[in-house]
C-alpha atoms as a PDB file:
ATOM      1  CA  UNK A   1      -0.520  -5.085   1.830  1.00  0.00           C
ATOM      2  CA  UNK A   2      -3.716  -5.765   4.055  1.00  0.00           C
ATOM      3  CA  UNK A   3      -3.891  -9.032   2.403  1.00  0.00           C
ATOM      4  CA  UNK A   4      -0.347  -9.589   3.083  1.00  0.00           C
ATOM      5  CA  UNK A   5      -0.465  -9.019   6.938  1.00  0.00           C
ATOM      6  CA  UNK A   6      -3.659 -10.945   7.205  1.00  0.00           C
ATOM      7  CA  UNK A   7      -1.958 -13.955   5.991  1.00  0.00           C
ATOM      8  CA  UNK A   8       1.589 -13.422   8.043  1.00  0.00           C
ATOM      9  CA  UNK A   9      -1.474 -13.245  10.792  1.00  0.00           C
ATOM     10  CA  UNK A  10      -2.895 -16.457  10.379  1.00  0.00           C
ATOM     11  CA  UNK A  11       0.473 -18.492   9.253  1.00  0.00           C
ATOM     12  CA  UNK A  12       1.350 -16.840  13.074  1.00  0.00           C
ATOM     13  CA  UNK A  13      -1.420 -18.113  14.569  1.00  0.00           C
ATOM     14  CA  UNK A  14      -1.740 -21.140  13.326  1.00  0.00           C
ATOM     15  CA  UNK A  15      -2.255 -23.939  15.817  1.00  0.00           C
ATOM     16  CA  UNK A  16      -2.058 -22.095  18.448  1.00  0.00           C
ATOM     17  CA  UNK A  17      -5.080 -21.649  21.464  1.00  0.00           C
ATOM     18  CA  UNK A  18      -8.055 -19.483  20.936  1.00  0.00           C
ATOM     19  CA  UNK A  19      -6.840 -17.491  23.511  1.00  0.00           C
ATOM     20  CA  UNK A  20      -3.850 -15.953  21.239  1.00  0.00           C
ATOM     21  CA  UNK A  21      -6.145 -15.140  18.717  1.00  0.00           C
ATOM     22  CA  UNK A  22      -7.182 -12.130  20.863  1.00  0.00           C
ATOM     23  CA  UNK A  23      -3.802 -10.425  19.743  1.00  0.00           C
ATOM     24  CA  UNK A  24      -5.692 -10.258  16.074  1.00  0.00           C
ATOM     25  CA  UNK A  25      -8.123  -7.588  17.362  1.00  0.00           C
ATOM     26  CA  UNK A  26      -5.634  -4.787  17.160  1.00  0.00           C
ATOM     27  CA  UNK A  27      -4.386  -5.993  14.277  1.00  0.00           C
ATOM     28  CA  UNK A  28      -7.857  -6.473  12.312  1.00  0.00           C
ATOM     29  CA  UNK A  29      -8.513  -2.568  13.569  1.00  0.00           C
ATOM     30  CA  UNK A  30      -5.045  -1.988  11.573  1.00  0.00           C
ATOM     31  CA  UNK A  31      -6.356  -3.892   8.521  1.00  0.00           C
ATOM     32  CA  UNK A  32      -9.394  -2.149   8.224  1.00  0.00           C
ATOM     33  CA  UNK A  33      -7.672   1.107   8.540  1.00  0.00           C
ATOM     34  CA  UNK A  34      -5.192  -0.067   5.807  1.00  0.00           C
ATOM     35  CA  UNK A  35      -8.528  -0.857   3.435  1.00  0.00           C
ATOM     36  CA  UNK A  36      -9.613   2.878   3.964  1.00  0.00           C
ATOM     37  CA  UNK A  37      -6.798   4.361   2.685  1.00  0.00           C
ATOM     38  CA  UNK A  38      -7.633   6.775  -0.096  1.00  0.00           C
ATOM     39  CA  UNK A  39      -5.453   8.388  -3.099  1.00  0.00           C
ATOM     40  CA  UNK A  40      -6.392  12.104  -3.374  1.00  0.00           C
ATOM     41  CA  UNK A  41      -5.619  14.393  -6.530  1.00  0.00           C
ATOM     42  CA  UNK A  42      -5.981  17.863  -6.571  1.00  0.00           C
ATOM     43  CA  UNK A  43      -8.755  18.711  -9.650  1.00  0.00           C
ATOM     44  CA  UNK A  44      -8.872  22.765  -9.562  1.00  0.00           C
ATOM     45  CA  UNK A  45     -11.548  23.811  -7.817  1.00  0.00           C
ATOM     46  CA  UNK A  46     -12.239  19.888  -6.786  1.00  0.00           C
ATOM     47  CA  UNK A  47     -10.676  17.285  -4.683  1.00  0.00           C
ATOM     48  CA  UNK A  48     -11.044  14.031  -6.331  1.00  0.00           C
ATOM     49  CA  UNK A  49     -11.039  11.078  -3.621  1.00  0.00           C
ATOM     50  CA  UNK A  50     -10.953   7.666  -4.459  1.00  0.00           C
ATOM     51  CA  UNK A  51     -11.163   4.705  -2.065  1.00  0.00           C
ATOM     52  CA  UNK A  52     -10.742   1.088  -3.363  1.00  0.00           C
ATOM     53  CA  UNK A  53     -15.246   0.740  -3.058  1.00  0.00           C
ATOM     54  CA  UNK A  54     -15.703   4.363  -4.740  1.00  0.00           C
ATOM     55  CA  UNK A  55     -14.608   7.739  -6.107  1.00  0.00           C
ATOM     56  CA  UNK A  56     -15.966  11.079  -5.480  1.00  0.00           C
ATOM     57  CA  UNK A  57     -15.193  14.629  -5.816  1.00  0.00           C
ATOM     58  CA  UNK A  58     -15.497  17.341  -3.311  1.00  0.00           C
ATOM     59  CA  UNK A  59     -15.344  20.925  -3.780  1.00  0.00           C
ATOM     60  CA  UNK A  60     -12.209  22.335  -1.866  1.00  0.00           C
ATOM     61  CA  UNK A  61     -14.525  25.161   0.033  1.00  0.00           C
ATOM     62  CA  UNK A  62     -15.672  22.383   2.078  1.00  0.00           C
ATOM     63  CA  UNK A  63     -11.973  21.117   2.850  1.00  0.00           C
ATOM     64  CA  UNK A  64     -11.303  22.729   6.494  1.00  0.00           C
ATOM     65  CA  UNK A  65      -7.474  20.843   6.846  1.00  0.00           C
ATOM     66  CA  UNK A  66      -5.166  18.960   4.581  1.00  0.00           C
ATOM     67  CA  UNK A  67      -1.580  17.925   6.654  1.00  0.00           C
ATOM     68  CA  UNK A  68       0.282  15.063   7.529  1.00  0.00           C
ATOM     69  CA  UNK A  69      -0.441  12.700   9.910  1.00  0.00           C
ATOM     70  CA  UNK A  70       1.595  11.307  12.634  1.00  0.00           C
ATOM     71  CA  UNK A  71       2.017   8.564  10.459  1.00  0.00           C
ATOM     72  CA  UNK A  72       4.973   8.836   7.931  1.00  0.00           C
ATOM     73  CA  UNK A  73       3.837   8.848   3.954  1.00  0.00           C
ATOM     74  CA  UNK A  74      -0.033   8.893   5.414  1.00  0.00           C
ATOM     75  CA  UNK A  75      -1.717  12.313   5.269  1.00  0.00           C
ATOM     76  CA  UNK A  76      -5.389  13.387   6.388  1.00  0.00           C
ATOM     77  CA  UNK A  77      -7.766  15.481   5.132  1.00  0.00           C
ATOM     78  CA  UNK A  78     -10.965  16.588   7.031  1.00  0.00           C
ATOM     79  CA  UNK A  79     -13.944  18.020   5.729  1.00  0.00           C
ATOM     80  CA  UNK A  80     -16.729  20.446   7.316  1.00  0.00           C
ATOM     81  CA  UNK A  81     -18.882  17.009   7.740  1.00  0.00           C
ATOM     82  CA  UNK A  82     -18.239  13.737   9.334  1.00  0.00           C
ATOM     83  CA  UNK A  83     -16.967  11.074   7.284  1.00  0.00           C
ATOM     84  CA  UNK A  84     -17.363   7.274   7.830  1.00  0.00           C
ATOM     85  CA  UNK A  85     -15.630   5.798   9.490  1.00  0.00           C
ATOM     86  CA  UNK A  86     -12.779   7.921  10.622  1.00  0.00           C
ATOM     87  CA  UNK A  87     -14.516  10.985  10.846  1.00  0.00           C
ATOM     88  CA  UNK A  88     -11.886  12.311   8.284  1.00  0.00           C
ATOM     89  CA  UNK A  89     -10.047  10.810   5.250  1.00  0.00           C
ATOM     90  CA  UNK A  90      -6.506   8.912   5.478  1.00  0.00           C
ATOM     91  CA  UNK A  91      -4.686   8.950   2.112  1.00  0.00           C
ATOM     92  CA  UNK A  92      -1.249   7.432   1.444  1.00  0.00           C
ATOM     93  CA  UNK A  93       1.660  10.656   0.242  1.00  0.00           C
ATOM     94  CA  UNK A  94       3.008   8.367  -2.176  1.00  0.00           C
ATOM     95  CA  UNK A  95      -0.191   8.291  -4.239  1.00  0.00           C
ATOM     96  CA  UNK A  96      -1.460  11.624  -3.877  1.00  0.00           C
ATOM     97  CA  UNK A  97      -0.741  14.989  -5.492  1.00  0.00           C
ATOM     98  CA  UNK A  98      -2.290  17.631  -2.845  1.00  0.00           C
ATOM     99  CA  UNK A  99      -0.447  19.692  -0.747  1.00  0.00           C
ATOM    100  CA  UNK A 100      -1.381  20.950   3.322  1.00  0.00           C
ATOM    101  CA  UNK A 101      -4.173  23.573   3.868  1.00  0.00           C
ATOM    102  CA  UNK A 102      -5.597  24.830   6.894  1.00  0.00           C
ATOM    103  CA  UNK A 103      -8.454  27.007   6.416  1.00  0.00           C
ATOM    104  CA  UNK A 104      -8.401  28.714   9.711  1.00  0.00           C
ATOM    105  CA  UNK A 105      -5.330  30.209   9.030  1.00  0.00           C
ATOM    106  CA  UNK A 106      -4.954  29.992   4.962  1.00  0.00           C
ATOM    107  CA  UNK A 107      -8.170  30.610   3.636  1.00  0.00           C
ATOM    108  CA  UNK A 108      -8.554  28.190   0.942  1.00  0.00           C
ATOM    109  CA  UNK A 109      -5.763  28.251  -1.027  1.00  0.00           C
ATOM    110  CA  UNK A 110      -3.261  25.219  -1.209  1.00  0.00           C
ATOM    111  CA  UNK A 111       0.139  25.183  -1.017  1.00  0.00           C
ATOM    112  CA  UNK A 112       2.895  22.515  -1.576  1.00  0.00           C
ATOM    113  CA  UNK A 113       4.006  20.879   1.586  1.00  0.00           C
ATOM    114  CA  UNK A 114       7.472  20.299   2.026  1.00  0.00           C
ATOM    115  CA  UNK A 115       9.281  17.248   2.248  1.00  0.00           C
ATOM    116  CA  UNK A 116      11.665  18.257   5.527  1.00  0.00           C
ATOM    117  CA  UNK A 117      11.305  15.043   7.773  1.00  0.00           C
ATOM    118  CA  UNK A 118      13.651  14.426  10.870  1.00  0.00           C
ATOM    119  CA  UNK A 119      15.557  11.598  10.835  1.00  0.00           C
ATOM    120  CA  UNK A 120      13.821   9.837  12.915  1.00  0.00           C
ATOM    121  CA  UNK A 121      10.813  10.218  11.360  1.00  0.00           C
ATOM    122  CA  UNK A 122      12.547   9.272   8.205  1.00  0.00           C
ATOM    123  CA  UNK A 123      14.200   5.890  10.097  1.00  0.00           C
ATOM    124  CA  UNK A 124      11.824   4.747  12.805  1.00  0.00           C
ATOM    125  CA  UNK A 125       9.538   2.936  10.528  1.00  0.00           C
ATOM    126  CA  UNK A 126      12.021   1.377   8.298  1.00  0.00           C
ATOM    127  CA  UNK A 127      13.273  -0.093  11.620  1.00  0.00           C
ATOM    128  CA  UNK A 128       9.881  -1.248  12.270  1.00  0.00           C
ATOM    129  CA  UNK A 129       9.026  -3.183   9.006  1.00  0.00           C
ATOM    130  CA  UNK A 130      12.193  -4.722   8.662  1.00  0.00           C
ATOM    131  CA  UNK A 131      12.033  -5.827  12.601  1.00  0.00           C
ATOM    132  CA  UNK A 132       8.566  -6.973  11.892  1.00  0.00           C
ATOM    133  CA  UNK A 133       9.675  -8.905   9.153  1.00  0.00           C
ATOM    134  CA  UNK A 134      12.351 -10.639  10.368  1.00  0.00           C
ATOM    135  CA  UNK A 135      10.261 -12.034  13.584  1.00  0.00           C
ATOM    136  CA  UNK A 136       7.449 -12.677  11.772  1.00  0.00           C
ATOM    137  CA  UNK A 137       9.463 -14.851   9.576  1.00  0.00           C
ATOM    138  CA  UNK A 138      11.080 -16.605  12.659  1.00  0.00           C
ATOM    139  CA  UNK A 139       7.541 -16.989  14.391  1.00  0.00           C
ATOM    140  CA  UNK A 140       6.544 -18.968  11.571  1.00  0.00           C
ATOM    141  CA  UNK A 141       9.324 -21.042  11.220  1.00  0.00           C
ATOM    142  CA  UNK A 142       9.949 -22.044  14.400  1.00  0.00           C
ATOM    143  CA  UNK A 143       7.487 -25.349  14.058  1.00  0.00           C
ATOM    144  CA  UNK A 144       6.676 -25.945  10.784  1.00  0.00           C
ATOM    145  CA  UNK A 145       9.623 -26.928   8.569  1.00  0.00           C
ATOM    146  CA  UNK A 146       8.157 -26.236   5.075  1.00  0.00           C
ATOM    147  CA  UNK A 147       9.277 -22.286   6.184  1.00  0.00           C
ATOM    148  CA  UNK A 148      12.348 -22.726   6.629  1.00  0.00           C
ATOM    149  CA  UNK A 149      15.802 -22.276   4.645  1.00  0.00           C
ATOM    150  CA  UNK A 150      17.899 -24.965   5.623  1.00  0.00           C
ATOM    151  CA  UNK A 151      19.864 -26.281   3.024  1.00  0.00           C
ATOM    152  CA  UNK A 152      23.595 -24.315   1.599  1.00  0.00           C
ATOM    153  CA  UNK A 153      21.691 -24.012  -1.799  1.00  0.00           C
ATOM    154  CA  UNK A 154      18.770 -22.424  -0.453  1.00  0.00           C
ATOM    155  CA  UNK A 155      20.227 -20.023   1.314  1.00  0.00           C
ATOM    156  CA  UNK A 156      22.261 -18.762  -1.208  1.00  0.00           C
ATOM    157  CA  UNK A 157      18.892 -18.265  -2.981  1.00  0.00           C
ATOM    158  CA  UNK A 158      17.429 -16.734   0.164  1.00  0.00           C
ATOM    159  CA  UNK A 159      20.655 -14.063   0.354  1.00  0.00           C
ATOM    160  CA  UNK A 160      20.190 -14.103  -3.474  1.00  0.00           C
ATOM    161  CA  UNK A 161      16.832 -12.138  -3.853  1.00  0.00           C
ATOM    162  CA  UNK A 162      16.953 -10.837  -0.249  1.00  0.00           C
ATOM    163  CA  UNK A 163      20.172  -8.824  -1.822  1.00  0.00           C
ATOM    164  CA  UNK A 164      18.395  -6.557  -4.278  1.00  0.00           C
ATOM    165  CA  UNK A 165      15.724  -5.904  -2.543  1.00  0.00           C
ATOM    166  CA  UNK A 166      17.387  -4.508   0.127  1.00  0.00           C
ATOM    167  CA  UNK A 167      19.064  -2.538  -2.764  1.00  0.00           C
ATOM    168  CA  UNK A 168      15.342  -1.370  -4.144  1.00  0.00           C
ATOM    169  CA  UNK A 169      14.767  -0.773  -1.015  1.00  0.00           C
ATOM    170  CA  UNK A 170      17.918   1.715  -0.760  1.00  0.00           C
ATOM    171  CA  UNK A 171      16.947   3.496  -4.497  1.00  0.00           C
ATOM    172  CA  UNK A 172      13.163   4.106  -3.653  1.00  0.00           C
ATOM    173  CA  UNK A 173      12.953   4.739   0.095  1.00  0.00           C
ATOM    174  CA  UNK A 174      13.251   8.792  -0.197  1.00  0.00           C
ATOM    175  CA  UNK A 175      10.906   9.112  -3.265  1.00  0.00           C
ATOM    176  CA  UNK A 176       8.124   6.044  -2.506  1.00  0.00           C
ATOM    177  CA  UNK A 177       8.778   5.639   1.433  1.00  0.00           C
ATOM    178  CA  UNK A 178       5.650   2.995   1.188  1.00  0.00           C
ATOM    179  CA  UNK A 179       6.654   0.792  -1.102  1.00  0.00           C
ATOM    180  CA  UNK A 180      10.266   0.868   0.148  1.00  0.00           C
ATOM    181  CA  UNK A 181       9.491  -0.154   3.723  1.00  0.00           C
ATOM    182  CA  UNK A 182       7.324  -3.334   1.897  1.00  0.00           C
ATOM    183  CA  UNK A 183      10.548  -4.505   0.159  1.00  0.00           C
ATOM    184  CA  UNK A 184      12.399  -4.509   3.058  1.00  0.00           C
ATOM    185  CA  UNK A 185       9.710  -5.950   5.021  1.00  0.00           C
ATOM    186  CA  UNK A 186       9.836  -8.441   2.013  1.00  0.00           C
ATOM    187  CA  UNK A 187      13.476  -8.699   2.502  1.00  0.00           C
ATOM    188  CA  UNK A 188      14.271  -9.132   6.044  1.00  0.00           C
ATOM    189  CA  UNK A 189      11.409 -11.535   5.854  1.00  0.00           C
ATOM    190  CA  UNK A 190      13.124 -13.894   3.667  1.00  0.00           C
ATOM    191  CA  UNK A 191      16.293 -13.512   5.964  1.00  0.00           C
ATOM    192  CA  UNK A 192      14.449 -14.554   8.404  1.00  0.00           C
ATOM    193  CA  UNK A 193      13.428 -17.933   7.052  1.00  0.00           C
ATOM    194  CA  UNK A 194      17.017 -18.553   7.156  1.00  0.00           C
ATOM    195  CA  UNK A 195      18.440 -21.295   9.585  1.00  0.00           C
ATOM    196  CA  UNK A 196      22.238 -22.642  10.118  1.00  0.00           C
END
């Protein structure tokens, strides 16, 4: 996915001033965030952590808070020590089997977290991704005709695959929210391509 972005980034930006290249900063701070992601699985008495550059284990004594973020399907756990370069560990729900601790108030014993999201929590970043697809798709066709869908045949090949993945999107968005919201980012993407 961070390789994805980066190249919607630079098919975005392409041709245009140095000046609008500035708007990659925040995005670049996204990416890396997006690379430090980590997939955490509760071992017993260990956490195992594993980041795409290494894996280690940590005992869960030194685990002072396990909850979810304010991103949805991203949780973070923080440890008694500092840890580079958040200062605490981002992992994605989807790919994780631990549930929330707080050992101020819990001691150290984990329990399951439930899944009880509001809907707008549930909805808001759907919207975003398939927004985000759809004007990032426009963006990029706008001068350069090789991405565009212009022909009747075409876009009945567009409307085609952008179809069923709307409809994967629909089967797995309440049991893998992440890779839901990249279909339909997918999806509203090729939509977007689209011209009449």
């Amino acid at each position: 996915m961070p390789l994805l972005f980066l190249t919607m980034m630079c098919l975005f930006l392409h041709g245009m001033a140095p000046g609008y290249w500035l708007v990659a900063l925040p995005v670049l701070l996204l990416l890396g965030f997006m690379n430090t992601l980590a997939d955490v699985h509760d071992a017993g008495h260990m956490l195992c952590i594993k980041r795409w550059w290494n894996s280690v284990d940590v005992p869960k004594r030194d685990v002072t808070r396990i909850a979810p973020s304010f991103l949805n399907g991203i949780g973070v756990l923080q440890l008694r020590r500092f840890v580079f370069p958040w200062g605490r560990i981002y992992f994605v729900s989807d790919w994780s089997n631990v549930g929330t601790i707080d050992a101020r108030s819990e001691g150290t014993a984990l329990k399951r977290s439930s899944d009880v999201h509001s809907f707008v929590r549930n909805v808001l970043p759907s919207l975003a991704f398939a927004v985000s697809g759809f004007i990032s798709a426009r963006a990029i066709s706008v001068n350069d005709s090789v991405f565009r869908i212009e022909s009747p045949f075409a876009r009945i090949i567009a409307f085609t695959i952008a179809v069923p993945l709307c409809a994967v999107f629909a089967l797995t968005r309440t049991r893998k929210s992440s890779f839901a919201n990249g279909v339909l980012f997918m999806a509203t993407w090729i939509v977007g391509l689209v011209r009449w």
